[in-house]
C-alpha atoms as a PDB file:
ATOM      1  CA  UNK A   1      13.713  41.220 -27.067  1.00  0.00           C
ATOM      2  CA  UNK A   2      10.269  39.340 -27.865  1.00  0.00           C
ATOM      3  CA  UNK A   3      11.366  38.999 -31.063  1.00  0.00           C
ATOM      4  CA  UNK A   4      14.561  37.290 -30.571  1.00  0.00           C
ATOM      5  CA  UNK A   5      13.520  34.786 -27.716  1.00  0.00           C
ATOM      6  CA  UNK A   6      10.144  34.069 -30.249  1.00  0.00           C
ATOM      7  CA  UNK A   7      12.962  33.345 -33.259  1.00  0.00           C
ATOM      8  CA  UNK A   8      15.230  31.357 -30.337  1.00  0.00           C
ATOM      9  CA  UNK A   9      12.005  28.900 -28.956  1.00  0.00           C
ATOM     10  CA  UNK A  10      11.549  27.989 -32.841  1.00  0.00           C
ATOM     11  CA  UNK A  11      14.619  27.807 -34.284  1.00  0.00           C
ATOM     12  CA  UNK A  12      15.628  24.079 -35.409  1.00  0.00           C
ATOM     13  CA  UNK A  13      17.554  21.697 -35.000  1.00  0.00           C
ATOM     14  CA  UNK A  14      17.481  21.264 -31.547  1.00  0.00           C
ATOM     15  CA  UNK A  15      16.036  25.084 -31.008  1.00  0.00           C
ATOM     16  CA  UNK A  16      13.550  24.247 -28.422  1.00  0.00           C
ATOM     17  CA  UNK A  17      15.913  21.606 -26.044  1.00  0.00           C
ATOM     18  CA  UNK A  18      18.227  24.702 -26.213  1.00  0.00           C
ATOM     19  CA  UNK A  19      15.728  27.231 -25.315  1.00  0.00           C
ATOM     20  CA  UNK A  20      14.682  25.281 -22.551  1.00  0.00           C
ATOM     21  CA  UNK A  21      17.739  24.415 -21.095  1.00  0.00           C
ATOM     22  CA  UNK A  22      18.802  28.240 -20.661  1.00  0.00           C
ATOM     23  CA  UNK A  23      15.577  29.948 -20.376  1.00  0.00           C
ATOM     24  CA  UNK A  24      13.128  29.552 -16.971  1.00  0.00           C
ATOM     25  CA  UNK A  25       9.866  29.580 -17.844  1.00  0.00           C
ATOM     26  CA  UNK A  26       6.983  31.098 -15.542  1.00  0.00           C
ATOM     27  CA  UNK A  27       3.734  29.759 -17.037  1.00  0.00           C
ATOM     28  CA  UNK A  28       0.938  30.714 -15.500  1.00  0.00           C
ATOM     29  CA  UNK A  29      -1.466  32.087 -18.158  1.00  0.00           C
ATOM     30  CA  UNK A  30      -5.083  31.423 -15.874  1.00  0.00           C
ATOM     31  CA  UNK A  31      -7.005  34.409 -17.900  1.00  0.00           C
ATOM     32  CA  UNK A  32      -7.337  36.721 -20.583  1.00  0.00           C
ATOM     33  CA  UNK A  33      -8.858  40.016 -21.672  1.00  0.00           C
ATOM     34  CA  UNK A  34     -11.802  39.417 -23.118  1.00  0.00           C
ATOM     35  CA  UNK A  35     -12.787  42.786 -23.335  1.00  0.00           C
ATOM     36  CA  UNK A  36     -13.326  46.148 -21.701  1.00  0.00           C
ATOM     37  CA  UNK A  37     -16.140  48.146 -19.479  1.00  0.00           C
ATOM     38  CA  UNK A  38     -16.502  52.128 -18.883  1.00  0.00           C
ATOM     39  CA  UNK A  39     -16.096  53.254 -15.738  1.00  0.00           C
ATOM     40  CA  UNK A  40     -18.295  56.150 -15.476  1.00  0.00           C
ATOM     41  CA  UNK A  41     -16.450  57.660 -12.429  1.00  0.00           C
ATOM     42  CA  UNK A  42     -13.029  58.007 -14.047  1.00  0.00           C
ATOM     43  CA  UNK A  43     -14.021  57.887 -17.283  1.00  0.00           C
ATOM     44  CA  UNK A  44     -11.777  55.555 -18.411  1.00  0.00           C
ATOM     45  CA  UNK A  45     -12.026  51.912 -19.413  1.00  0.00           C
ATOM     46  CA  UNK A  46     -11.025  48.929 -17.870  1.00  0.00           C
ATOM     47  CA  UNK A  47     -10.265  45.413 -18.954  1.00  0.00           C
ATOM     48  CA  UNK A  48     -12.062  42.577 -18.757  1.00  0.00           C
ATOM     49  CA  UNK A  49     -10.714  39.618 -17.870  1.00  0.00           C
ATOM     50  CA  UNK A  50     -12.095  35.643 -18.287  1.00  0.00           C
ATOM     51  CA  UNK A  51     -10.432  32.636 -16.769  1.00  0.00           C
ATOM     52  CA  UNK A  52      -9.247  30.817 -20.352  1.00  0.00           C
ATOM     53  CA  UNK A  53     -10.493  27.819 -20.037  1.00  0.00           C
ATOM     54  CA  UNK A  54     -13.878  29.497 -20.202  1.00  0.00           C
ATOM     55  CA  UNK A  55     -12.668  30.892 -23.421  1.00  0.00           C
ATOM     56  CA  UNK A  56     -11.690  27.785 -24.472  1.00  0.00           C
ATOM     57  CA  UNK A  57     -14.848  25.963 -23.562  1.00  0.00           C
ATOM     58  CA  UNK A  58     -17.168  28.248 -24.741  1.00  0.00           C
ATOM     59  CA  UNK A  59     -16.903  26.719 -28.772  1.00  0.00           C
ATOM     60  CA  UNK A  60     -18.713  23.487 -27.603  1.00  0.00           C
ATOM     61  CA  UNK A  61     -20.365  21.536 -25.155  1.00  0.00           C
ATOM     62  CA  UNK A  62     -18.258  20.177 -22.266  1.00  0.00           C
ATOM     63  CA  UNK A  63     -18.126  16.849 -21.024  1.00  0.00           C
ATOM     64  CA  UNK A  64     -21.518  15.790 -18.714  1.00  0.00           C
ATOM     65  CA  UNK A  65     -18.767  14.836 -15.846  1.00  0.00           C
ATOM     66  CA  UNK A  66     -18.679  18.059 -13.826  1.00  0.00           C
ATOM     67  CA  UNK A  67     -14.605  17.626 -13.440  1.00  0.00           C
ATOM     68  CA  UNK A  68     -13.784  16.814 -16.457  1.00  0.00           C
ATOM     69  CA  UNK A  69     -13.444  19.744 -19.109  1.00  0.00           C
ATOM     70  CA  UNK A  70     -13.455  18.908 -22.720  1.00  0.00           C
ATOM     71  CA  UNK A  71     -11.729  22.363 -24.082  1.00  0.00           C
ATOM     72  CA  UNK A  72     -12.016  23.943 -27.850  1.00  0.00           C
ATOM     73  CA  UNK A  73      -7.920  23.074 -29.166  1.00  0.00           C
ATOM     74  CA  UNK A  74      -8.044  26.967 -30.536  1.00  0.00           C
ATOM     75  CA  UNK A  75      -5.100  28.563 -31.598  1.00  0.00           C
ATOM     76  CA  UNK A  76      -3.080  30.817 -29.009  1.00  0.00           C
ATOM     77  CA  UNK A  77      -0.580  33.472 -29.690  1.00  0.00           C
ATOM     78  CA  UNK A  78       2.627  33.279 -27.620  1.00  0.00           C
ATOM     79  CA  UNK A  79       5.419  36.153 -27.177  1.00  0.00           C
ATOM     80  CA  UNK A  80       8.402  35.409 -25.168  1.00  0.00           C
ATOM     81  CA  UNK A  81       9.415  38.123 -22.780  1.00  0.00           C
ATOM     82  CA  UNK A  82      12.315  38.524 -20.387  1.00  0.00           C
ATOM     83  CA  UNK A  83      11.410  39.201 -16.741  1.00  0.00           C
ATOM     84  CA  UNK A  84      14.236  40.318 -14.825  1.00  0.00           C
ATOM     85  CA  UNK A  85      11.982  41.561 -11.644  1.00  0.00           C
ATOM     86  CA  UNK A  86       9.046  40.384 -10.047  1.00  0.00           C
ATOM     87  CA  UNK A  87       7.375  41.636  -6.856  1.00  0.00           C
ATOM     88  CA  UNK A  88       6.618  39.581  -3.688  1.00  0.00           C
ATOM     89  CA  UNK A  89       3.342  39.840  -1.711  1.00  0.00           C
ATOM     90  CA  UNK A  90       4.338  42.729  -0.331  1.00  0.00           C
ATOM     91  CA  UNK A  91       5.522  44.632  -2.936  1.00  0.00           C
ATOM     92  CA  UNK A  92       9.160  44.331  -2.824  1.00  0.00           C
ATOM     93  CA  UNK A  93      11.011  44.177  -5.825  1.00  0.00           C
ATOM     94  CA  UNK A  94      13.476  40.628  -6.393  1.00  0.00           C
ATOM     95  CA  UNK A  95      15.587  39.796  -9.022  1.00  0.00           C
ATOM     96  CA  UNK A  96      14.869  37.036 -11.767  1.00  0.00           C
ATOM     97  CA  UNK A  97      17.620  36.907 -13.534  1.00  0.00           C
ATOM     98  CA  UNK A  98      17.199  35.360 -16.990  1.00  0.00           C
ATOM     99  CA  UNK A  99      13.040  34.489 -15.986  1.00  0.00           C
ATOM    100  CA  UNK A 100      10.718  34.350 -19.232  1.00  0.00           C
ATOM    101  CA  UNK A 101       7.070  34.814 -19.159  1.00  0.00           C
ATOM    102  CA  UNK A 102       5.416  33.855 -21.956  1.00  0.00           C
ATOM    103  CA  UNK A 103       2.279  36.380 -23.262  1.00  0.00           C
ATOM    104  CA  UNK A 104      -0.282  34.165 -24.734  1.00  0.00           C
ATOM    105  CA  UNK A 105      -3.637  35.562 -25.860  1.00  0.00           C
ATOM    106  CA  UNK A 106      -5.299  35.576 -29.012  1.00  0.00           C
ATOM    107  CA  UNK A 107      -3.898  38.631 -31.115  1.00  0.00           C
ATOM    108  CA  UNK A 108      -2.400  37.084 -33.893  1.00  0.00           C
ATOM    109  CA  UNK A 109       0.830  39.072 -35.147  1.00  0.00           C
ATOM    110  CA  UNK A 110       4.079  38.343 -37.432  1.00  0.00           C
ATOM    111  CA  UNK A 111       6.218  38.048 -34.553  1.00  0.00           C
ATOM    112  CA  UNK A 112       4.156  35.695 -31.942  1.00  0.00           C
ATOM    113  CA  UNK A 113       4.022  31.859 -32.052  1.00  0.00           C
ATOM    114  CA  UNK A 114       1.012  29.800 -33.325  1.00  0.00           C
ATOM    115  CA  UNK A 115       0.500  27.070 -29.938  1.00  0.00           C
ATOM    116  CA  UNK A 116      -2.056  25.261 -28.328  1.00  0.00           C
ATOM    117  CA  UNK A 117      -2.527  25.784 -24.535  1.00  0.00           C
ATOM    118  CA  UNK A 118      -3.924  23.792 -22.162  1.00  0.00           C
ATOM    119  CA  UNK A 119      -4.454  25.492 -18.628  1.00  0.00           C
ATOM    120  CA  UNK A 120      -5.338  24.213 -15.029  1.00  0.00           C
ATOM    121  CA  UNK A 121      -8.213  24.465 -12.549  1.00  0.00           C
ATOM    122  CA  UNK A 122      -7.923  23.040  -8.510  1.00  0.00           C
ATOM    123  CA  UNK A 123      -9.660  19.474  -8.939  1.00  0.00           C
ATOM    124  CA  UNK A 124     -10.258  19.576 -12.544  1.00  0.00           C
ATOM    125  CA  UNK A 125      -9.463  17.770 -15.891  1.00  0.00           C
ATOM    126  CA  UNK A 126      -8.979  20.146 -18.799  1.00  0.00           C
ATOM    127  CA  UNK A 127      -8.852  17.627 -21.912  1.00  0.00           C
ATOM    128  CA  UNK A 128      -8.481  18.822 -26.151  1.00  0.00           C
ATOM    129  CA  UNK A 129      -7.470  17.247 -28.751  1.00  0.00           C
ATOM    130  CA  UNK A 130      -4.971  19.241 -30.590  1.00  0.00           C
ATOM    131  CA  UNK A 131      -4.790  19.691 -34.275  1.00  0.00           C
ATOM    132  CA  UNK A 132      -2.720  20.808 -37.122  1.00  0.00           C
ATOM    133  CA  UNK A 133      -3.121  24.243 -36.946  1.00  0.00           C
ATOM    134  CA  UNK A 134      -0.099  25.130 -35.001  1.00  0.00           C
ATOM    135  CA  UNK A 135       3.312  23.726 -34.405  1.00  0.00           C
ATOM    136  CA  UNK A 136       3.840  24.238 -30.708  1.00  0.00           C
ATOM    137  CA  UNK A 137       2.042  22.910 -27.349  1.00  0.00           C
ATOM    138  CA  UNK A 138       2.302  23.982 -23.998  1.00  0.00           C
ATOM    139  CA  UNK A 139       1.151  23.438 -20.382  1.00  0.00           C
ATOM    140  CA  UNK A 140       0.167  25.904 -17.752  1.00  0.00           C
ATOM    141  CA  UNK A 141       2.849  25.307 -14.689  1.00  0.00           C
ATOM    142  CA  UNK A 142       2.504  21.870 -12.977  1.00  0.00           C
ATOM    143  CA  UNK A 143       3.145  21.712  -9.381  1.00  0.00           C
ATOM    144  CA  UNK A 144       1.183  18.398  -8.753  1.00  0.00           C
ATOM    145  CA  UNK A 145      -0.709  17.804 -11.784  1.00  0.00           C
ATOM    146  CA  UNK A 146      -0.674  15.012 -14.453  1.00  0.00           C
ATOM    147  CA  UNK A 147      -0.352  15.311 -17.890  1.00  0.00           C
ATOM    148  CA  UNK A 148      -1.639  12.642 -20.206  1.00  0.00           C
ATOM    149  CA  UNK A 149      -1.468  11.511 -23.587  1.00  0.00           C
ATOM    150  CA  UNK A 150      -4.025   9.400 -25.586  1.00  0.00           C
ATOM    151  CA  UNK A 151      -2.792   9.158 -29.396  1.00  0.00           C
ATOM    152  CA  UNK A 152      -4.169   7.042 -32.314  1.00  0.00           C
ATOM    153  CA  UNK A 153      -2.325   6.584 -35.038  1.00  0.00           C
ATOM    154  CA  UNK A 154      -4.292   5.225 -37.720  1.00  0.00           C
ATOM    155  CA  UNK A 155      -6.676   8.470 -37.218  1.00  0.00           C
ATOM    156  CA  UNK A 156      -3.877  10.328 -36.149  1.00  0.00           C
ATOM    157  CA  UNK A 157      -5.724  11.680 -33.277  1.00  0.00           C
ATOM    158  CA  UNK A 158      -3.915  13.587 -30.423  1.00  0.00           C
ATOM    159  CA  UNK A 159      -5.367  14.061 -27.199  1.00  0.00           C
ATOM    160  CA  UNK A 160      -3.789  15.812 -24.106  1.00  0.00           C
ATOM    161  CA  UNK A 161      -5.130  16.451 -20.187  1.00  0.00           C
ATOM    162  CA  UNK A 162      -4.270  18.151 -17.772  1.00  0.00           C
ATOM    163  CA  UNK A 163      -5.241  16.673 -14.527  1.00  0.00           C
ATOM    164  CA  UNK A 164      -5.669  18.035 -10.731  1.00  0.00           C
ATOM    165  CA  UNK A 165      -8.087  15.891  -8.702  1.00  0.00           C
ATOM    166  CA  UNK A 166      -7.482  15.244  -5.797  1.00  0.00           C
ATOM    167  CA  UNK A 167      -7.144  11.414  -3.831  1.00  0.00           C
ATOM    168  CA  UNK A 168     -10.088  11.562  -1.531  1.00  0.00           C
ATOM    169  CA  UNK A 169     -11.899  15.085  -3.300  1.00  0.00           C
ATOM    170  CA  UNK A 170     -14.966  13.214  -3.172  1.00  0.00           C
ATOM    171  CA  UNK A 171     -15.098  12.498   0.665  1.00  0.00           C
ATOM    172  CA  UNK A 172     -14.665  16.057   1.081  1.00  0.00           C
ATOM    173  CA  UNK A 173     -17.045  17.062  -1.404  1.00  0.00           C
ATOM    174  CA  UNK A 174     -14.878  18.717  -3.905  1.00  0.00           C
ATOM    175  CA  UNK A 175     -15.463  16.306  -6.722  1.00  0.00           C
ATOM    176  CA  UNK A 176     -14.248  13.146  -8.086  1.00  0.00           C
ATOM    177  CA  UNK A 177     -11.782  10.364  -6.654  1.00  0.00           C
ATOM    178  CA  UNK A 178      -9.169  10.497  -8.868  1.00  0.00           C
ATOM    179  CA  UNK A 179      -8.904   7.077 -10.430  1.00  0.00           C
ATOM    180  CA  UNK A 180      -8.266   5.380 -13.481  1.00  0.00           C
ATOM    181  CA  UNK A 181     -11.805   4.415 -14.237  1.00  0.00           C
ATOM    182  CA  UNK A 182     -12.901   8.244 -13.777  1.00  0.00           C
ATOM    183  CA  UNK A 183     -10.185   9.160 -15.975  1.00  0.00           C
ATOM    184  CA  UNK A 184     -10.795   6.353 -18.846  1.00  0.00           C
ATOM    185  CA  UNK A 185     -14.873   7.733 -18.334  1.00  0.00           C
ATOM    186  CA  UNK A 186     -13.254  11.562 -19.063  1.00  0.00           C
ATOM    187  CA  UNK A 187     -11.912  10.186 -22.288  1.00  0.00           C
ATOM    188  CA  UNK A 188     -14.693   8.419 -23.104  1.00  0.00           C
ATOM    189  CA  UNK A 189     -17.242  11.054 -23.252  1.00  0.00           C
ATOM    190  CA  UNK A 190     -14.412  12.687 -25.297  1.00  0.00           C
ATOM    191  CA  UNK A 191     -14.387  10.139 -27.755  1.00  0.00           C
ATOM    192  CA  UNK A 192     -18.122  10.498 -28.401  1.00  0.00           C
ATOM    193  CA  UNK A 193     -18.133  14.361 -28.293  1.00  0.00           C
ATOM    194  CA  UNK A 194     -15.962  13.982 -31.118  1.00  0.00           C
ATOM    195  CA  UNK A 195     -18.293  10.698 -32.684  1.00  0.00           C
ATOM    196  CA  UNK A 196     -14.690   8.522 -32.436  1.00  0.00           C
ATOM    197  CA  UNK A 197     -16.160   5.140 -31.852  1.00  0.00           C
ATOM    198  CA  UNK A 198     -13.589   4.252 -29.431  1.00  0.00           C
ATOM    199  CA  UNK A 199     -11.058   5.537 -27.105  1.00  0.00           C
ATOM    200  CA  UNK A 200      -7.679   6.633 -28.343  1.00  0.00           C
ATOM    201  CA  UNK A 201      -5.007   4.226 -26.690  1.00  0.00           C
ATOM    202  CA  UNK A 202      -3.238   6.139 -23.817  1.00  0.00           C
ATOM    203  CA  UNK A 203       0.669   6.518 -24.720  1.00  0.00           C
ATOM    204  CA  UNK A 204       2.038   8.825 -21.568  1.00  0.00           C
ATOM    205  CA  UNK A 205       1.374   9.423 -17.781  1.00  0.00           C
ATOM    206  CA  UNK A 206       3.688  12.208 -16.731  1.00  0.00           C
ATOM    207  CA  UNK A 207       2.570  13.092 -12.986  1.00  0.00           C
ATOM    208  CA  UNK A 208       4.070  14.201  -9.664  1.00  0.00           C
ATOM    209  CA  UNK A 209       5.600  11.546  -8.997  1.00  0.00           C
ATOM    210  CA  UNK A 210       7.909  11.927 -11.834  1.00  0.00           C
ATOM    211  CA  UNK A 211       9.177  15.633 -11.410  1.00  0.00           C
ATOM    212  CA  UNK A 212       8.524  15.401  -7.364  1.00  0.00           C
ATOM    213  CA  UNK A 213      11.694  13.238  -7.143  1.00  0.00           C
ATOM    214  CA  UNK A 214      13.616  15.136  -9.810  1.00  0.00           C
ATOM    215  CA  UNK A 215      13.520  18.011  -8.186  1.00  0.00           C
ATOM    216  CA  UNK A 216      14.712  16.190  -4.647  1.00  0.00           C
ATOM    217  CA  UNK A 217      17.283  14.489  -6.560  1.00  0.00           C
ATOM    218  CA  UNK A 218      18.157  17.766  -8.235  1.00  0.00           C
ATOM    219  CA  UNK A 219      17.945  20.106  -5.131  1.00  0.00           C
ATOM    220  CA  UNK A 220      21.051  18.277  -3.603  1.00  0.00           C
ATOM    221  CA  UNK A 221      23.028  19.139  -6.267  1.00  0.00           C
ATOM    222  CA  UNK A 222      21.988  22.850  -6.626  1.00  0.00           C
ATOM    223  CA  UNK A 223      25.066  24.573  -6.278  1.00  0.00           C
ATOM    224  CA  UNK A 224      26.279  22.427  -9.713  1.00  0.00           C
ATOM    225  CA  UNK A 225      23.860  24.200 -11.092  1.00  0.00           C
ATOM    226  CA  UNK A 226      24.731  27.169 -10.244  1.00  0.00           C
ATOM    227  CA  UNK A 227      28.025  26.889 -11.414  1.00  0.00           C
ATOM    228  CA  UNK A 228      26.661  25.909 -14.917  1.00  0.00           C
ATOM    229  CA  UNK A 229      25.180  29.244 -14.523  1.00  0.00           C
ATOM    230  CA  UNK A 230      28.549  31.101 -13.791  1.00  0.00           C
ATOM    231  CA  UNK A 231      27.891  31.547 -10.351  1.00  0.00           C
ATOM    232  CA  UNK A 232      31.136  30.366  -8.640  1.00  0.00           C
ATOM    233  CA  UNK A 233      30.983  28.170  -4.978  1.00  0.00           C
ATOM    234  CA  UNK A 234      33.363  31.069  -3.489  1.00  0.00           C
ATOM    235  CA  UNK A 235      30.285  33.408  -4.306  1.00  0.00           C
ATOM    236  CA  UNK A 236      27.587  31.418  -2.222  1.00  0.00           C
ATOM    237  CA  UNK A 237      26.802  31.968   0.867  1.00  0.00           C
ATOM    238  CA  UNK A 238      24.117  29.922   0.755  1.00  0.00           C
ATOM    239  CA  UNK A 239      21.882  28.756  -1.464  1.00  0.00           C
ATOM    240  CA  UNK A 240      18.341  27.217  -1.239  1.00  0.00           C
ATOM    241  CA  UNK A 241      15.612  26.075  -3.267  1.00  0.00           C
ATOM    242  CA  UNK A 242      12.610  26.888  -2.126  1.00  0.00           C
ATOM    243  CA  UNK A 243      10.051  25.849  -4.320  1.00  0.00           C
ATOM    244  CA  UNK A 244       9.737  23.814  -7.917  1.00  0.00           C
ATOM    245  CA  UNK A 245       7.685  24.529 -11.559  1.00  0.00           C
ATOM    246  CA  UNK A 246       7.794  21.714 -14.107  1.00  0.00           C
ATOM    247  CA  UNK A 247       5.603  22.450 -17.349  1.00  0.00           C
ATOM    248  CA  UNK A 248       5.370  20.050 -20.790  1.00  0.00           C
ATOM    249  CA  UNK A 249       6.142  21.331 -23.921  1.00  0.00           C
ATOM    250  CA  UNK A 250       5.429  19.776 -27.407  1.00  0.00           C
ATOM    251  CA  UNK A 251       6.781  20.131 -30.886  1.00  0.00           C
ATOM    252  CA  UNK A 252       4.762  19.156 -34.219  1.00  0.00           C
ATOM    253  CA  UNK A 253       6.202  17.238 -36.883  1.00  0.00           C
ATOM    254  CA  UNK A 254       3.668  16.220 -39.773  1.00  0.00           C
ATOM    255  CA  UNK A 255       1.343  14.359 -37.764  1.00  0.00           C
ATOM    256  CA  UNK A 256       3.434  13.247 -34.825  1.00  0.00           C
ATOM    257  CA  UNK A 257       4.263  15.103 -31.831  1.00  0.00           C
ATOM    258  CA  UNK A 258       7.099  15.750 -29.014  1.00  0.00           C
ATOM    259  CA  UNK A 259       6.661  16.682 -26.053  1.00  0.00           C
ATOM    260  CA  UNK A 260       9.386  17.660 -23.137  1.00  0.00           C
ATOM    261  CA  UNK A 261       9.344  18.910 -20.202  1.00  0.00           C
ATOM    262  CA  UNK A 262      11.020  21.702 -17.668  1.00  0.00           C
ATOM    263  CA  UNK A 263      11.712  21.258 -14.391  1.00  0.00           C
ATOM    264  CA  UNK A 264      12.957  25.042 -12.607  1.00  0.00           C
ATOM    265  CA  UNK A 265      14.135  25.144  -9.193  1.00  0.00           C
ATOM    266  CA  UNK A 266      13.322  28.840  -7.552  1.00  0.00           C
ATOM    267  CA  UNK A 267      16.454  29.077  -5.644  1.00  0.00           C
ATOM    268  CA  UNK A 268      17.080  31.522  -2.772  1.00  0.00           C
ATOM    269  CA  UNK A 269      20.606  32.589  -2.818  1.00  0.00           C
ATOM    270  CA  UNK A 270      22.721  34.997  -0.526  1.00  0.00           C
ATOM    271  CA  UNK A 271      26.023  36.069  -2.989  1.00  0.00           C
ATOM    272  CA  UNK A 272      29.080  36.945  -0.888  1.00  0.00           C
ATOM    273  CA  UNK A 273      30.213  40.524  -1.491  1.00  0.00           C
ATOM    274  CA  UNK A 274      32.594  43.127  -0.272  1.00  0.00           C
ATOM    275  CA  UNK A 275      32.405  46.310   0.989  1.00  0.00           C
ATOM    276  CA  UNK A 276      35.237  48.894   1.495  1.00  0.00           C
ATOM    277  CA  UNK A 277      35.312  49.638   5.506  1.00  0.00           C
ATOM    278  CA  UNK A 278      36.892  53.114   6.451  1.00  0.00           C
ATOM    279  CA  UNK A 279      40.842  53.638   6.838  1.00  0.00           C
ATOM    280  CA  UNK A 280      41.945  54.615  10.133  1.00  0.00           C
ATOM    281  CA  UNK A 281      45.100  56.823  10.736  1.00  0.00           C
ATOM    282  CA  UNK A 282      47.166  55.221   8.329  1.00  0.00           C
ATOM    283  CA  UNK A 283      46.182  51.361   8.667  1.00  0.00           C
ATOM    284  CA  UNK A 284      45.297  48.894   5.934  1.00  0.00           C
ATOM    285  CA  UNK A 285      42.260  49.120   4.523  1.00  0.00           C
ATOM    286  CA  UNK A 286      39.512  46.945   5.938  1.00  0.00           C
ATOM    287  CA  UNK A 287      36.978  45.007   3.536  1.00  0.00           C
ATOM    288  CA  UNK A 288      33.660  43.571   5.285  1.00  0.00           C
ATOM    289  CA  UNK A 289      31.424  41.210   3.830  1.00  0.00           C
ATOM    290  CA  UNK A 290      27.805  41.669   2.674  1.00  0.00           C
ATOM    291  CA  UNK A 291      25.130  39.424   1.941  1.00  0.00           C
ATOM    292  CA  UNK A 292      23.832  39.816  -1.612  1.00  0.00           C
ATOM    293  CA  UNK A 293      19.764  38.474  -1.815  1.00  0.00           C
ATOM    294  CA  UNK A 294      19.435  37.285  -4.882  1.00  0.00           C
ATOM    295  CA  UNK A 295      16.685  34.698  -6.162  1.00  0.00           C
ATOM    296  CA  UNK A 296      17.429  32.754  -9.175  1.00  0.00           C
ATOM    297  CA  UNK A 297      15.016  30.607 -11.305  1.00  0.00           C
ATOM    298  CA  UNK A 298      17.539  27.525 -12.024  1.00  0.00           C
ATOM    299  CA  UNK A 299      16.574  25.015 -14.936  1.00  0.00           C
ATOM    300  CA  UNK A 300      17.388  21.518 -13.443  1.00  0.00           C
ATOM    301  CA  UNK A 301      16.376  19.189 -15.521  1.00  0.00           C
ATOM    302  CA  UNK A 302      15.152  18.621 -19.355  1.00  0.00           C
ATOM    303  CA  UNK A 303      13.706  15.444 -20.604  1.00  0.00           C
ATOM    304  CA  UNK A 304      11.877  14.332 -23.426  1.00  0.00           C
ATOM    305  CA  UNK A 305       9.078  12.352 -22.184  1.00  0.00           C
ATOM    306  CA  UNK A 306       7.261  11.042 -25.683  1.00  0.00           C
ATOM    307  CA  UNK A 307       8.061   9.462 -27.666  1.00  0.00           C
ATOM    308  CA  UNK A 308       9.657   7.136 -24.766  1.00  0.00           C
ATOM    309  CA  UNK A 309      11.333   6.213 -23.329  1.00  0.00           C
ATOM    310  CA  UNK A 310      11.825   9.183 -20.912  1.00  0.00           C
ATOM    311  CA  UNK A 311      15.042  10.547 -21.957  1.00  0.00           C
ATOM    312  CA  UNK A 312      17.239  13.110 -20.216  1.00  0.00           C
ATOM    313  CA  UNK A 313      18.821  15.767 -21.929  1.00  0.00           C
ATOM    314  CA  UNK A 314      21.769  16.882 -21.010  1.00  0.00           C
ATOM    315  CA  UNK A 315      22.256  20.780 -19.417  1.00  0.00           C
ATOM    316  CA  UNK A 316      23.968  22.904 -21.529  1.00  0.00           C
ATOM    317  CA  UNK A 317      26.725  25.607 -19.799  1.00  0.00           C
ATOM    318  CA  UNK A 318      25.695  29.324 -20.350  1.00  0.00           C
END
């Protein structure tokens, strides 16, 4: 099945708008194996796993500002998966139906997609400038975050964050204030860890605010979408989101790029259902109603956000 969502995300025109319209996306990819360590008791070995941006840090010096990250733009290696079932905290088993994790590490194979990745830390800037050897960008999951682009086009110099500080961090001693001149200072020591002589003009803010309100705007009108999704209003009991994922994408053309981005609802749902009730002496059969738990990852909303302006794009019906 890797193979055929991996051939789906790329597939052109128009493969990746379609992808994301019908495919929920859980993106959480925080670390990696890096490598393995015996365990004399069992014998066996176990893995060995390193937060990425680490990883990605370790090729060169990071910025002198403690929360801002200047990350190594290596390549990644992405394979789609479905993931029908997931498991809450306390081990119960839910259905997903339709979820997709995607498996980044670096294992390069035939089947797996060349991408850059840009992950997340509590009250950090991750920042890289991508490059030309891969096609495909993507975000770890943004549930307050920014994402910013700073693009200039006579270099034709790309460079993305990912931002989570915090308003008031630095009264409670968890780092810096985020403001503009703290970000514009990120980018700055960017620019001359790099030996640009000046900063790349910013093009895109895409924050909180933006995919806060869709999904407010787009919670309202949930059980639309789960029509679109086949799911009938006669077949709802009731239905309600109960939390939100966005997460930017970004295509490569030549030396330009697009990014988009997916907003998922996590939606929890009680389906309607009927259950044949015993027969007694001879009368009609009686049919009582069950509640059905179900939790469904609903795609909401689609937009390309750069090149502007911010354009919706329009749901397709499964």
């Amino acid at each position: 099945m890797s193979k055929a969502l991996n051939q789906a995300f790329i597939r052109q025109p128009n493969g990746m708008t379609n992808f994301l319209h019908r495919r929920p996306m859980l993106v959480e990819v925080q670390d990696i194996q890096t490598g393995t360590v015996d365990n004399p008791l069992t014998g066996t070995s176990m893995p060995v796993r390193t937060p990425l941006a680490e990883v990605l840090a370790a090729t060169r010096q990071p910025s002198a500002n403690p929360d801002v990250k200047v990350l190594a733009a290596q390549v990644m290696y992405c394979d789609f998966e479905f993931y029908d079932v997931i498991h809450n905290a306390r081990g119960t088993p839910r259905s997903r139906p339709k979820l997709v994790c995607p498996r980044i590490d670096f294992n390069q194979t035939a089947e797996k997609i060349p991408m850059y990745y840009l992950p997340w830390k509590e009250d950090k800037r991750y920042t890289m400038k991508l490059g030309k050897r891969a096609d495909y960008f993507m975000t770890a999951g943004m549930h307050g975050c920014k994402f910013e682009v700073n693009h200039d086009p006579v270099r034709g110099d790309w460079i993305v964050s990912h931002t989570n500080i915090q308003p008031g961090a630095l009264a409670q001693g968890q780092g810096n204030v985020f403001v503009q001149d703290n970000v514009s200072q990120g980018l700055a020591q960017l620019t001359n860890d790099d030996n640009f002589a000046n900063v790349c003009p910013h093009v895109l803010t895409f924050g909180k605010l933006d995919y806060f309100w869709d999904s407010i705007r787009e919670s309202g009108k949930i059980h639309d979408h789960m029509q679109r999704l086949g799911v009938g209003v006669d077949e709802i009991q009731d239905a309600s989101p109960s939390a939100y994922q966005a997460n930017v994408v970004g295509k490569r053309s030549g030396d330009n790029w697009t990014f988009y981005y997916q907003l998922t609802l996590l939606v929890n749902c009680n389906l309607k259902s009927k259950e044949k009730g015993k027969k007694w002496l001879g009368l009609r059969t009686v049919w009582n109603e069950q509640r059905n738990a179900v939790l469904f990852d609903v795609v909401v909303a689609v937009k390309q956000v750069y090149p502007g302006p911010v354009t919706n794009v329009p749901l397709l019906t499964d």
